[in-house]
PDB file of N, CA and C in Angstrom:
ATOM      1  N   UNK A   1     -30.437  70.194  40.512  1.00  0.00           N
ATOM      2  CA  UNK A   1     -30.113  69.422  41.692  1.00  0.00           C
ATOM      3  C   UNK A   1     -30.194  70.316  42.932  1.00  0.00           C
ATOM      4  N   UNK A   2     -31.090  69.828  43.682  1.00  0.00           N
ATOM      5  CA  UNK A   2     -31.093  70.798  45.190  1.00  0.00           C
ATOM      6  C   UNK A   2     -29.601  70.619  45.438  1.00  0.00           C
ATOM      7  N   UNK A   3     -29.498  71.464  46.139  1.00  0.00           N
ATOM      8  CA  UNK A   3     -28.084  71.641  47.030  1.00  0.00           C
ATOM      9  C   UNK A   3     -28.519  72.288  48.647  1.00  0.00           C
ATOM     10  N   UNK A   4     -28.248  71.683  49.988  1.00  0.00           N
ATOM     11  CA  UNK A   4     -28.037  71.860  51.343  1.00  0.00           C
ATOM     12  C   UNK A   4     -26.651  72.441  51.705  1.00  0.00           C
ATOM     13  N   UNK A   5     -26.902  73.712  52.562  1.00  0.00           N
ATOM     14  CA  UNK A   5     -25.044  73.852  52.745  1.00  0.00           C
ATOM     15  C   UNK A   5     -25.538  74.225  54.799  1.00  0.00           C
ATOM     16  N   UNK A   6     -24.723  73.170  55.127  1.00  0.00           N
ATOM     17  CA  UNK A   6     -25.017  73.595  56.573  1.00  0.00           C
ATOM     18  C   UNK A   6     -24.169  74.200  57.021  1.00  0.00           C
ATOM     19  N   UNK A   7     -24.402  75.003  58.330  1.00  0.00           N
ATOM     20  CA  UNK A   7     -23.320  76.332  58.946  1.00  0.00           C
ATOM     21  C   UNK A   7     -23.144  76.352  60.309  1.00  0.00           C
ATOM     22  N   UNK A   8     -22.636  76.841  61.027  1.00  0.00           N
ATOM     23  CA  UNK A   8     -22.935  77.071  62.076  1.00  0.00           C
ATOM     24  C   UNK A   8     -22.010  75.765  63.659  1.00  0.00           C
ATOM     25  N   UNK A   9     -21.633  74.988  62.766  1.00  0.00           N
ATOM     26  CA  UNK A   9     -20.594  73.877  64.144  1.00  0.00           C
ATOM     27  C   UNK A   9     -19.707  74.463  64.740  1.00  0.00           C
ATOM     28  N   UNK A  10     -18.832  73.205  65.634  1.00  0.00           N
ATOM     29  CA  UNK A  10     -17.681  74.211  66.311  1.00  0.00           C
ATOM     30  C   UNK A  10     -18.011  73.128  67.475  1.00  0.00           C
ATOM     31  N   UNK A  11     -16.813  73.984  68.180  1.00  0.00           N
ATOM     32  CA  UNK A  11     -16.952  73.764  69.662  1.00  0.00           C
ATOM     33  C   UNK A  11     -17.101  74.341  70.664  1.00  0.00           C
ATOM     34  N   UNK A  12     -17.860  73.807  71.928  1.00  0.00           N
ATOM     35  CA  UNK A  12     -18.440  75.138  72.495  1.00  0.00           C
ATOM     36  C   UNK A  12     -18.523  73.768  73.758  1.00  0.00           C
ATOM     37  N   UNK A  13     -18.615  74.158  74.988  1.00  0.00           N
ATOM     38  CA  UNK A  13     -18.114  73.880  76.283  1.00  0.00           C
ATOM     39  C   UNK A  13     -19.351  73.367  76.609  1.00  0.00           C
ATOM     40  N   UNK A  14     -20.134  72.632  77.262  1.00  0.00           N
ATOM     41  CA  UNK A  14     -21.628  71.513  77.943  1.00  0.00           C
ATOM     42  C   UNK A  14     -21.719  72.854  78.707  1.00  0.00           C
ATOM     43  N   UNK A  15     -23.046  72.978  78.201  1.00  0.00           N
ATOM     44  CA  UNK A  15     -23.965  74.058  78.647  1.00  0.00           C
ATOM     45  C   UNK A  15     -24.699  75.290  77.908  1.00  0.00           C
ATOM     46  N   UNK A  16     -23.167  75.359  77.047  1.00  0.00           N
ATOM     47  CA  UNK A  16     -23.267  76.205  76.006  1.00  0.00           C
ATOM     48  C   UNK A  16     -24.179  76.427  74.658  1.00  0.00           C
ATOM     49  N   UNK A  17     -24.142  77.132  74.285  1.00  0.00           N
ATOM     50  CA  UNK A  17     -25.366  76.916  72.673  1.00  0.00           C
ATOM     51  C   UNK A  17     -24.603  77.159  71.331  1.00  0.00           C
ATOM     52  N   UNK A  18     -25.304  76.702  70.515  1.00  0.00           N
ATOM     53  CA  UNK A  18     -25.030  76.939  69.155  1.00  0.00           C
ATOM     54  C   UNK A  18     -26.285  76.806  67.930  1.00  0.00           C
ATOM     55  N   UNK A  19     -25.922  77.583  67.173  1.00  0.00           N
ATOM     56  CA  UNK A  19     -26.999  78.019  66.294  1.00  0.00           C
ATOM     57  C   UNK A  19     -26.585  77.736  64.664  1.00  0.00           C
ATOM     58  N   UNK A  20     -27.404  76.335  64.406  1.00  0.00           N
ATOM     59  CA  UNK A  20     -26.796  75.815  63.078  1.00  0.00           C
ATOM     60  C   UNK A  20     -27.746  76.260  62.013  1.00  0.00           C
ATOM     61  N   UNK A  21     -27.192  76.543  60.709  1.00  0.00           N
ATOM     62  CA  UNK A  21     -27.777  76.827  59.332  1.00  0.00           C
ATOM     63  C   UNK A  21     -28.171  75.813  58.250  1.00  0.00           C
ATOM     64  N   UNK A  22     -28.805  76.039  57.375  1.00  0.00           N
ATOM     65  CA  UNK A  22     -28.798  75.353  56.322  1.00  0.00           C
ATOM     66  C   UNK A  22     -29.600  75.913  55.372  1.00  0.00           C
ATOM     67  N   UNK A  23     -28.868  76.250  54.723  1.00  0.00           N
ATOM     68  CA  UNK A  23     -29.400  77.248  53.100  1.00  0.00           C
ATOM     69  C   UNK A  23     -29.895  76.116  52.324  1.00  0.00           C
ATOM     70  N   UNK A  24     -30.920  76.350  51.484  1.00  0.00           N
ATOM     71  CA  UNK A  24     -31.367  75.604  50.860  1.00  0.00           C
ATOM     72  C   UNK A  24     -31.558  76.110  49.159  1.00  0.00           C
ATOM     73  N   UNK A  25     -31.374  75.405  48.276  1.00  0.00           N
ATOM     74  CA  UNK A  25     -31.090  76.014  46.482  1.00  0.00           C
ATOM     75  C   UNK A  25     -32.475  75.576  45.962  1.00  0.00           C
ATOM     76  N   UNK A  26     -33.508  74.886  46.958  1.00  0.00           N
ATOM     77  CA  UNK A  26     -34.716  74.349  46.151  1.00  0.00           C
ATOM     78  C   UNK A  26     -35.383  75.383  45.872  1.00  0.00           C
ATOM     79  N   UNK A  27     -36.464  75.550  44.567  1.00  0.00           N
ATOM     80  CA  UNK A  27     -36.715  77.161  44.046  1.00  0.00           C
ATOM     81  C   UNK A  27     -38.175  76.980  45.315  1.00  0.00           C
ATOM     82  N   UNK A  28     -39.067  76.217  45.549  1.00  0.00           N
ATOM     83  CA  UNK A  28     -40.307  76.713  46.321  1.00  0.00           C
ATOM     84  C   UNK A  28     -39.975  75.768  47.702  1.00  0.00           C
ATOM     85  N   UNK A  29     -39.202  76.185  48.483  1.00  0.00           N
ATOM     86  CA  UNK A  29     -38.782  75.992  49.829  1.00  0.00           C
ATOM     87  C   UNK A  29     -40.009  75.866  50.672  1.00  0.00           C
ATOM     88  N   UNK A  30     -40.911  77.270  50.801  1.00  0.00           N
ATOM     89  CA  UNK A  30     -42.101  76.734  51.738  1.00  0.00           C
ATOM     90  C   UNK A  30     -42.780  75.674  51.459  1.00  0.00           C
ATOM     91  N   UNK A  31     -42.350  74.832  50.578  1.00  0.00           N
ATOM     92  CA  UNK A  31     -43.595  74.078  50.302  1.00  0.00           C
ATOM     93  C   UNK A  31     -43.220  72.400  50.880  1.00  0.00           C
ATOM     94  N   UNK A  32     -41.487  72.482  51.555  1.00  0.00           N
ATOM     95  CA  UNK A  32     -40.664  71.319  51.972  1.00  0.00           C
ATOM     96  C   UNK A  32     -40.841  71.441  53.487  1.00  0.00           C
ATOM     97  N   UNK A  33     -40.900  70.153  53.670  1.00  0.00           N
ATOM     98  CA  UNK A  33     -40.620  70.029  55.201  1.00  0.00           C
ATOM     99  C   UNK A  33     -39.241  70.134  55.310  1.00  0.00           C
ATOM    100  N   UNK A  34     -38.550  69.829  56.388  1.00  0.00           N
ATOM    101  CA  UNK A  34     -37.077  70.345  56.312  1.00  0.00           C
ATOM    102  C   UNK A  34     -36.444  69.436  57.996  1.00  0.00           C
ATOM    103  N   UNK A  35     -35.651  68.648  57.903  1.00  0.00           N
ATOM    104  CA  UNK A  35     -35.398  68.332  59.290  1.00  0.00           C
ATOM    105  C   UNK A  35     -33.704  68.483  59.024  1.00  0.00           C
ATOM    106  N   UNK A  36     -33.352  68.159  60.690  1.00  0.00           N
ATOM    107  CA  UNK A  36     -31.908  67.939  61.020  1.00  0.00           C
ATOM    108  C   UNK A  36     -32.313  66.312  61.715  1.00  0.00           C
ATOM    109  N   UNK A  37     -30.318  66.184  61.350  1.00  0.00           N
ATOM    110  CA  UNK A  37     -30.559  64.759  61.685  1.00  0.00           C
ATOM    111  C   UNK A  37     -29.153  64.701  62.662  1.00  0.00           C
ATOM    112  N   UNK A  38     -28.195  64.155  62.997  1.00  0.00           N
ATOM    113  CA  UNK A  38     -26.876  63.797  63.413  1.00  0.00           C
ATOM    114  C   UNK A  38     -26.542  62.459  63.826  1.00  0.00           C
ATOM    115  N   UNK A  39     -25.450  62.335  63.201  1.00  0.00           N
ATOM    116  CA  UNK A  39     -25.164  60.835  63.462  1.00  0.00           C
ATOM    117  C   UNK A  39     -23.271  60.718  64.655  1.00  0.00           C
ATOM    118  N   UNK A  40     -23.473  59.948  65.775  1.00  0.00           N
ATOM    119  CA  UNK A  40     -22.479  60.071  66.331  1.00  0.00           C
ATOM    120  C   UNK A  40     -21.601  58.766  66.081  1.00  0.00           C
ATOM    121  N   UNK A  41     -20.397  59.196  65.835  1.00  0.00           N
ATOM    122  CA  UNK A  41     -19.475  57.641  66.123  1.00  0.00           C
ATOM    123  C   UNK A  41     -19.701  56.803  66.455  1.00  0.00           C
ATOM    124  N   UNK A  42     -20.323  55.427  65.436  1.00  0.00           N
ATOM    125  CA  UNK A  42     -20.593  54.004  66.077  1.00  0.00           C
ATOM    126  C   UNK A  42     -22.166  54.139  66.286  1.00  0.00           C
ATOM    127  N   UNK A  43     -22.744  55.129  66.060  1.00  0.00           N
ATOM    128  CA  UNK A  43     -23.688  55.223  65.957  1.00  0.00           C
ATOM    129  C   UNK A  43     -24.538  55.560  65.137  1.00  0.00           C
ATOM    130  N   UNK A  44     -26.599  55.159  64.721  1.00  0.00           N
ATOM    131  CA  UNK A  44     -27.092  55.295  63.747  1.00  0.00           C
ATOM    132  C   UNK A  44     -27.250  56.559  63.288  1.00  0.00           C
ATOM    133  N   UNK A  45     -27.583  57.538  62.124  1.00  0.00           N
ATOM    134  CA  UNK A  45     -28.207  58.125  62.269  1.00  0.00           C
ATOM    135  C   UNK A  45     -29.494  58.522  62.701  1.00  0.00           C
ATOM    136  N   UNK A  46     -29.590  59.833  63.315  1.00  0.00           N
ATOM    137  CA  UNK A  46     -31.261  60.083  63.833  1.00  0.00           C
ATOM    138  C   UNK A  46     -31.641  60.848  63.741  1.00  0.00           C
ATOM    139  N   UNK A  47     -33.341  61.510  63.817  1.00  0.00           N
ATOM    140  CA  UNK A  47     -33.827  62.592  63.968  1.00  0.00           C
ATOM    141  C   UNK A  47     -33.477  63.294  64.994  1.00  0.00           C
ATOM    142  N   UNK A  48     -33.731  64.686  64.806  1.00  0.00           N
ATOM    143  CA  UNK A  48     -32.908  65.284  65.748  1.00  0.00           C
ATOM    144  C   UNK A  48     -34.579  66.263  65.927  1.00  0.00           C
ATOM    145  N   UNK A  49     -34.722  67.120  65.058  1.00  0.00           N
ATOM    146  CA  UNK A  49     -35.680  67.913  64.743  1.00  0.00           C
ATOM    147  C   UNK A  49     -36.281  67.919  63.507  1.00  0.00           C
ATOM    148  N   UNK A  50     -37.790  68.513  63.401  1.00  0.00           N
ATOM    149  CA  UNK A  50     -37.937  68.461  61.625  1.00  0.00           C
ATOM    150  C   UNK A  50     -39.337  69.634  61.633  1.00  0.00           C
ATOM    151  N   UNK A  51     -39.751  70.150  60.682  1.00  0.00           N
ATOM    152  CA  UNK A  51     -40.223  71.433  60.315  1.00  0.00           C
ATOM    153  C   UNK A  51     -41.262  71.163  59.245  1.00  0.00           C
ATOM    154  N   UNK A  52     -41.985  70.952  59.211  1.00  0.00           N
ATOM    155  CA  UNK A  52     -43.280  70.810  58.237  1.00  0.00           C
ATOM    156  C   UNK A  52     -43.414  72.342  57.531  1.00  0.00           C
ATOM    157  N   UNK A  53     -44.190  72.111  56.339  1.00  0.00           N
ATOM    158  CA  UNK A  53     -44.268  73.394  55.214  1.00  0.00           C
ATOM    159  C   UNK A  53     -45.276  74.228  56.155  1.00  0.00           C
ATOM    160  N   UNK A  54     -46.335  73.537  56.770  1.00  0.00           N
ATOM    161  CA  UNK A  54     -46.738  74.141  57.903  1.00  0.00           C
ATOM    162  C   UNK A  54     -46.483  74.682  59.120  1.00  0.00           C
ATOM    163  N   UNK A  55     -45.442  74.033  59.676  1.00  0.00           N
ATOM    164  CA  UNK A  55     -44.863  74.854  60.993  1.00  0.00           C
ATOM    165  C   UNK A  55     -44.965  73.840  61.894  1.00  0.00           C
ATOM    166  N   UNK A  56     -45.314  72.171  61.548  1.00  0.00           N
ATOM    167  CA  UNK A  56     -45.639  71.760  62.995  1.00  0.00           C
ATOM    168  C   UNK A  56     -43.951  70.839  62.642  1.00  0.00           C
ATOM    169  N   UNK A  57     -43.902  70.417  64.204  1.00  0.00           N
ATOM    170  CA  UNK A  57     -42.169  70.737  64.790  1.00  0.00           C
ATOM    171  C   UNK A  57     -42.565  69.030  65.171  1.00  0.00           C
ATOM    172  N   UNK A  58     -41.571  68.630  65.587  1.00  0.00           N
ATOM    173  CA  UNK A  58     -40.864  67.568  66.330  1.00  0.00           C
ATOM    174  C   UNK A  58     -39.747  67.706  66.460  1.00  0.00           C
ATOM    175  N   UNK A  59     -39.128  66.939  67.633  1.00  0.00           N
ATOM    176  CA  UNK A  59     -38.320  66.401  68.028  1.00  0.00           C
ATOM    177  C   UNK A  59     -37.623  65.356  69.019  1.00  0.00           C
ATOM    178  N   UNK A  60     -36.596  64.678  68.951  1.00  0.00           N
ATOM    179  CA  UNK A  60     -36.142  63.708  69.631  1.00  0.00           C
ATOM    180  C   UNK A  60     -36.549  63.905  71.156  1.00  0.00           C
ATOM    181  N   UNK A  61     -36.628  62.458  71.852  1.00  0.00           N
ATOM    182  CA  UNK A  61     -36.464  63.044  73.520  1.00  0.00           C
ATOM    183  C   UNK A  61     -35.713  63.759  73.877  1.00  0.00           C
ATOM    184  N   UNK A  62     -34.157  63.164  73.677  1.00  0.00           N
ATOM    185  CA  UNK A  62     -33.207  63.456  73.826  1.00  0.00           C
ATOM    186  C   UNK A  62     -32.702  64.884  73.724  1.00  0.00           C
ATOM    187  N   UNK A  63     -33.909  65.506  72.889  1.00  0.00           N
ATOM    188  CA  UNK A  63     -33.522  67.445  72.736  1.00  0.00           C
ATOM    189  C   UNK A  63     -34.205  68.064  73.132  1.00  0.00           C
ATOM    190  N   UNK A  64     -35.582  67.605  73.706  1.00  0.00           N
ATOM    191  CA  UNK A  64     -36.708  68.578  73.763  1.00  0.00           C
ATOM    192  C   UNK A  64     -36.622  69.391  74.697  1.00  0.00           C
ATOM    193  N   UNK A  65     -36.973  70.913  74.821  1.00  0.00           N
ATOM    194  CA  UNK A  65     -36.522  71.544  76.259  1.00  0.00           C
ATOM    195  C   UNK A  65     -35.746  72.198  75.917  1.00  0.00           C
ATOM    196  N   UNK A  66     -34.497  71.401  74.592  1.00  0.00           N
ATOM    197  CA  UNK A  66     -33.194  71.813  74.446  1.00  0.00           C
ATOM    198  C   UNK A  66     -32.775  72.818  73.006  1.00  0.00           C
ATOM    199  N   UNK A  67     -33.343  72.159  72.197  1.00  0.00           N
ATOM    200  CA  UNK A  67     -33.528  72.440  70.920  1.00  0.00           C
ATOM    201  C   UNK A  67     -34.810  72.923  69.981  1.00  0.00           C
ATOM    202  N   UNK A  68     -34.598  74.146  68.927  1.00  0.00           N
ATOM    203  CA  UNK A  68     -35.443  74.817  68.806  1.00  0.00           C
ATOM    204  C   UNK A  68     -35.283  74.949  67.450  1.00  0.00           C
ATOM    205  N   UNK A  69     -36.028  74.140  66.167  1.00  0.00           N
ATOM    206  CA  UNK A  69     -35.677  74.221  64.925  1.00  0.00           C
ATOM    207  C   UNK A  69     -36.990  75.070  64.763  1.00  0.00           C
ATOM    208  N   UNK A  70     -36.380  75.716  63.232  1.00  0.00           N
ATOM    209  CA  UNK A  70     -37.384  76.770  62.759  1.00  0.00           C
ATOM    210  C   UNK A  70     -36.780  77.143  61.690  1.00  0.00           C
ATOM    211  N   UNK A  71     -37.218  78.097  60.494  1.00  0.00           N
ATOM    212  CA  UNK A  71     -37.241  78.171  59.358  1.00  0.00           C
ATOM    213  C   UNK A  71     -37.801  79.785  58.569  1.00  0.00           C
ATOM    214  N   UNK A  72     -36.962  80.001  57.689  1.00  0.00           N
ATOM    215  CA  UNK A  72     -36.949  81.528  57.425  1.00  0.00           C
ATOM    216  C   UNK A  72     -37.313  81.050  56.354  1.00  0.00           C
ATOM    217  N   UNK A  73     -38.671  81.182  55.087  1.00  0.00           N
ATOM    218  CA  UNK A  73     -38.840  80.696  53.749  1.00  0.00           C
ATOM    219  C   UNK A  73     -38.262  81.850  53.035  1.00  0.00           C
ATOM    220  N   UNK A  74     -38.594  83.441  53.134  1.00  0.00           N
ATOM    221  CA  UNK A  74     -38.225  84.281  52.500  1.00  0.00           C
ATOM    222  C   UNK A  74     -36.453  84.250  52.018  1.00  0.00           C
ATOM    223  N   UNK A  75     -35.313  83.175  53.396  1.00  0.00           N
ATOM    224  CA  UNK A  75     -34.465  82.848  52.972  1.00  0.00           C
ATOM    225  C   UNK A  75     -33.907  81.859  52.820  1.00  0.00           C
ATOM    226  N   UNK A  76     -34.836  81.312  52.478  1.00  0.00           N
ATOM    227  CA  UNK A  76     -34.655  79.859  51.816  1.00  0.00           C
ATOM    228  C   UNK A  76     -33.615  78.725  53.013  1.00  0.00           C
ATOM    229  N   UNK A  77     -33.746  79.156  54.302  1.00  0.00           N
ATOM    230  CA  UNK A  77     -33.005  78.435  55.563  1.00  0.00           C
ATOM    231  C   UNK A  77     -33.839  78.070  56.759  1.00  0.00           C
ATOM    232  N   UNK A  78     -33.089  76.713  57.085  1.00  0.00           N
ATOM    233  CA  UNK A  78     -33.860  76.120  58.308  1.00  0.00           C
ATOM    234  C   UNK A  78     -32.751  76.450  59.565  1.00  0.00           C
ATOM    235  N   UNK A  79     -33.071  76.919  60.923  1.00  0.00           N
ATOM    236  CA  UNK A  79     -31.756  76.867  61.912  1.00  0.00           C
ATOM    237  C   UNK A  79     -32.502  75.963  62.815  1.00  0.00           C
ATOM    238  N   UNK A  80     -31.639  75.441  63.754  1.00  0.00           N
ATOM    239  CA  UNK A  80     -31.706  74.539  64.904  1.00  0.00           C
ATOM    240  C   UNK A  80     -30.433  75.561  66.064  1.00  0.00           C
ATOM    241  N   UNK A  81     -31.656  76.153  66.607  1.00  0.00           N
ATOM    242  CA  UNK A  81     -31.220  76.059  68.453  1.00  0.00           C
ATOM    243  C   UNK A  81     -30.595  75.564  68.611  1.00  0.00           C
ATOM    244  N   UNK A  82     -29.387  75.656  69.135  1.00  0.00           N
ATOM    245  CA  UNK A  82     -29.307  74.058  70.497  1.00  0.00           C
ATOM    246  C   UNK A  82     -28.670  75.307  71.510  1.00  0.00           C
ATOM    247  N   UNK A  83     -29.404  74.883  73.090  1.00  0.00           N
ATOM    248  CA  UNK A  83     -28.927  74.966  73.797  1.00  0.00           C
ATOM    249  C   UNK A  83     -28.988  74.209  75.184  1.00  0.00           C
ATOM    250  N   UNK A  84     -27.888  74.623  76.006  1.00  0.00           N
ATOM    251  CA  UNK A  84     -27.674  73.853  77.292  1.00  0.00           C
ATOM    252  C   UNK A  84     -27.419  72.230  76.647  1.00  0.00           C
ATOM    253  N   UNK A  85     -26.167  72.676  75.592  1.00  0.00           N
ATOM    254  CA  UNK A  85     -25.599  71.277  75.148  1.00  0.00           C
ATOM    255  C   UNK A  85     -25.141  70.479  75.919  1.00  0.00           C
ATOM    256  N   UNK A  86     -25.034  69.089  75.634  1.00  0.00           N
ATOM    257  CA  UNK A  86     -24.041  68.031  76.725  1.00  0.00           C
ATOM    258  C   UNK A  86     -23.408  67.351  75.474  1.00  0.00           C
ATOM    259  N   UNK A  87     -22.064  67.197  76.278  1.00  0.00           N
ATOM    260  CA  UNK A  87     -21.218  66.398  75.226  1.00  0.00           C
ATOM    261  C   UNK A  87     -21.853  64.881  74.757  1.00  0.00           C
ATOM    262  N   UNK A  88     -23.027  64.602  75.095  1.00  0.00           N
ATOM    263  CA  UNK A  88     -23.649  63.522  74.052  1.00  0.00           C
ATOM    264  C   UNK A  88     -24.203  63.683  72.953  1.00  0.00           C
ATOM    265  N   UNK A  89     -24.384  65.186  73.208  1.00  0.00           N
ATOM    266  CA  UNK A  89     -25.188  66.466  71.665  1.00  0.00           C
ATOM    267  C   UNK A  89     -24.055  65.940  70.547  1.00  0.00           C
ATOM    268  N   UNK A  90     -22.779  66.196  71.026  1.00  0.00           N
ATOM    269  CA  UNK A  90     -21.174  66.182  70.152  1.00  0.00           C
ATOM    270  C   UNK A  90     -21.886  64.608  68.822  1.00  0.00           C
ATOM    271  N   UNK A  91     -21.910  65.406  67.618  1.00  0.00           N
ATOM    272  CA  UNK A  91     -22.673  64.034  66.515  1.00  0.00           C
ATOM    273  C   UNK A  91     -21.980  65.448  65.108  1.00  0.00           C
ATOM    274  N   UNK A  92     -22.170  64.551  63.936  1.00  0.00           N
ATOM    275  CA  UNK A  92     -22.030  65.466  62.540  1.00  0.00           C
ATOM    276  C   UNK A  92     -23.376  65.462  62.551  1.00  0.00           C
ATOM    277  N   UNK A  93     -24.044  67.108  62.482  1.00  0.00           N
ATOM    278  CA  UNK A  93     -25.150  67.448  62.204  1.00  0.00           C
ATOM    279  C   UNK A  93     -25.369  67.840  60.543  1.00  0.00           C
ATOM    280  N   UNK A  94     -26.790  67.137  59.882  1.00  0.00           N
ATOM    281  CA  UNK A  94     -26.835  67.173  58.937  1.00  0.00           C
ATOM    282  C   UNK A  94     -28.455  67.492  58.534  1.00  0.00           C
ATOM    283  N   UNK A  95     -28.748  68.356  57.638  1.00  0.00           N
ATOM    284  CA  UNK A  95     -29.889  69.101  57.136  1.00  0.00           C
ATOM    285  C   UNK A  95     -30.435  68.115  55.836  1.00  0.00           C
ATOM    286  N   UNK A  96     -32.122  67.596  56.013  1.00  0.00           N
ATOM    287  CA  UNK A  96     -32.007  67.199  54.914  1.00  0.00           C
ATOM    288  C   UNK A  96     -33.815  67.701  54.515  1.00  0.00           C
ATOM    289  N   UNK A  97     -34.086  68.206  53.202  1.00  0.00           N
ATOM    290  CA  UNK A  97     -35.416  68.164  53.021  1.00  0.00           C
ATOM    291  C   UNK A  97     -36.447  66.934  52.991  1.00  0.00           C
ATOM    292  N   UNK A  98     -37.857  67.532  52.959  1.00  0.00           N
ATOM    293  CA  UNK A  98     -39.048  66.340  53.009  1.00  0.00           C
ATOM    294  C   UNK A  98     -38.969  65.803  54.465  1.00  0.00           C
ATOM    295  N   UNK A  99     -39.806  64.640  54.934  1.00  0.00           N
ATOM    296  CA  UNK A  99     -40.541  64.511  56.138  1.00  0.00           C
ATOM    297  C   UNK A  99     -39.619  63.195  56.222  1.00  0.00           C
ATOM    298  N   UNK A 100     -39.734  62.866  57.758  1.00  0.00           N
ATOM    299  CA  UNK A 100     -38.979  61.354  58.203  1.00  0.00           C
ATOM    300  C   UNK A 100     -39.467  60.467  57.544  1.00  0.00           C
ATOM    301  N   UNK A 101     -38.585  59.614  56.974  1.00  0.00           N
ATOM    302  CA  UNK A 101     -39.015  58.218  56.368  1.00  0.00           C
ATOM    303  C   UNK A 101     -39.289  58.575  54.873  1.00  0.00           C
ATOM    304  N   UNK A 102     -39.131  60.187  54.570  1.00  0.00           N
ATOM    305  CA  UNK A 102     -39.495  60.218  52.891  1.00  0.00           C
ATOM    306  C   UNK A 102     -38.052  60.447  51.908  1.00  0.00           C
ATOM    307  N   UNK A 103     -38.121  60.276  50.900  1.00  0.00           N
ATOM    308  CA  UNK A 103     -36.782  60.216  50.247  1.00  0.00           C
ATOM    309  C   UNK A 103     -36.436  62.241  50.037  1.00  0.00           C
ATOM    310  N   UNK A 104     -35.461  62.409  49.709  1.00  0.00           N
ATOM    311  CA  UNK A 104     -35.334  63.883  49.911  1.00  0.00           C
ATOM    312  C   UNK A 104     -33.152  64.181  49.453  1.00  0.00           C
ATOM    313  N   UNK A 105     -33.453  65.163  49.868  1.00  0.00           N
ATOM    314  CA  UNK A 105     -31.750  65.818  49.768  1.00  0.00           C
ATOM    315  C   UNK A 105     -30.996  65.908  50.870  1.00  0.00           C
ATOM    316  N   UNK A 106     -30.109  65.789  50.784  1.00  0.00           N
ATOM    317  CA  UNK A 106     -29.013  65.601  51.998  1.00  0.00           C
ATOM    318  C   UNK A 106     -27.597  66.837  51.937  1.00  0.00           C
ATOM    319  N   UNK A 107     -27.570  67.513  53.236  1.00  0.00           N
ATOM    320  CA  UNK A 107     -26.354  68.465  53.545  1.00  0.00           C
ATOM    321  C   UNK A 107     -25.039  67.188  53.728  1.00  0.00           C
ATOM    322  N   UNK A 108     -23.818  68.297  53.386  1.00  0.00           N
ATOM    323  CA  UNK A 108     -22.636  67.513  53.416  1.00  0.00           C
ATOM    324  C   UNK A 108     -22.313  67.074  55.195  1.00  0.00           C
ATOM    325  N   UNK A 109     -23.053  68.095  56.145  1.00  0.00           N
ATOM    326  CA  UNK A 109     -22.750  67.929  57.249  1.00  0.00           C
ATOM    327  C   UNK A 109     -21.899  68.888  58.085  1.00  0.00           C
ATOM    328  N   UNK A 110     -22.095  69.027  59.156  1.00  0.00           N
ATOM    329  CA  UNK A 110     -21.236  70.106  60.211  1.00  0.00           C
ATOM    330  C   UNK A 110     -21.172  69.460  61.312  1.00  0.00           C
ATOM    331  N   UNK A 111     -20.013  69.954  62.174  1.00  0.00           N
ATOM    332  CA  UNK A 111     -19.504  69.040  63.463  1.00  0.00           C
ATOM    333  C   UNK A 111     -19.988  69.937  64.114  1.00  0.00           C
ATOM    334  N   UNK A 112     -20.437  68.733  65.574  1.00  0.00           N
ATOM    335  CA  UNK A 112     -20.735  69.841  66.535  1.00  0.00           C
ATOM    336  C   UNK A 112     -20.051  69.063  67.383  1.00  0.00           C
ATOM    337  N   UNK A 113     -19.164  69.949  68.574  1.00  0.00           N
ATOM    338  CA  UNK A 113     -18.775  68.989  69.362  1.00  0.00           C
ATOM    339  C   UNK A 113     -18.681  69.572  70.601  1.00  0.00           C
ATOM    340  N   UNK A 114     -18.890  69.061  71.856  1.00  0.00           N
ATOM    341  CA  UNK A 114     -19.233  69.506  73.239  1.00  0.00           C
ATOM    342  C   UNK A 114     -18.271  69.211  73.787  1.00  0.00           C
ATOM    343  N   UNK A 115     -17.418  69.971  75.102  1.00  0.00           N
ATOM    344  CA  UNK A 115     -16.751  69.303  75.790  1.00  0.00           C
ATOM    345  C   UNK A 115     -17.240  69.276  77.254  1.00  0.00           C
ATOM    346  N   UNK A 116     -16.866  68.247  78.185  1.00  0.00           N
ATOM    347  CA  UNK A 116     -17.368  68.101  79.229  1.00  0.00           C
ATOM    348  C   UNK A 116     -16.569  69.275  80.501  1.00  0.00           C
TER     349      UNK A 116
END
């Protein structure tokens, strides 16, 4: 069973940055795409960022500019940037393998939360 362990939440003041983890237990990692997602109170979950076995990137409007996902294969981890947060960033951020819309593994989740 893959296992996701994400790292890196907290709280940190609108403007500020933070630099989230997610270890991954799958044995051939380069070969997964890898995104973050976060879902806020009352609200859906969404893409946030995502990482192809190749390197090509996306992300939300809402982050671009802002956020900077990327991926270490040798250690089996994906991180997400964030900086020059705004307390609308404030969502449980969650790591999951494979590409948007494909079935895959899911992190338990980490808070991130902004204050104004």
């Amino acid at each position: 069973q893959v296992q996701l362990v994400e790292s890196g939440g907290g709280l940190v003041q609108a403007g500020g940055s933070l630099r989230l983890s997610c270890a991954a237990s799958v044995i051939i990692f380069s070969n997964y795409a890898m995104g973050w997602y976060r879902q806020a109170p009352g609200k859906q979950r969404e893409l946030v960022a995502q990482i192809t076995s190749g390197g090509t990137t996306k992300y939300a409007d809402s982050v671009k500019g802002r956020f900077t996902i990327s991926r270490d294969n040798a250690k089996r981890t994906v991180y997400l940037q964030m900086n020059s947060l705004k307390p609308e960033d404030t969502a449980v951020y969650y790591c999951k393998t494979g590409r948007e819309g494909f079935p895959g593994s899911w992190g338990q989740g980490t808070q991130v939360t902004v204050s104004s």
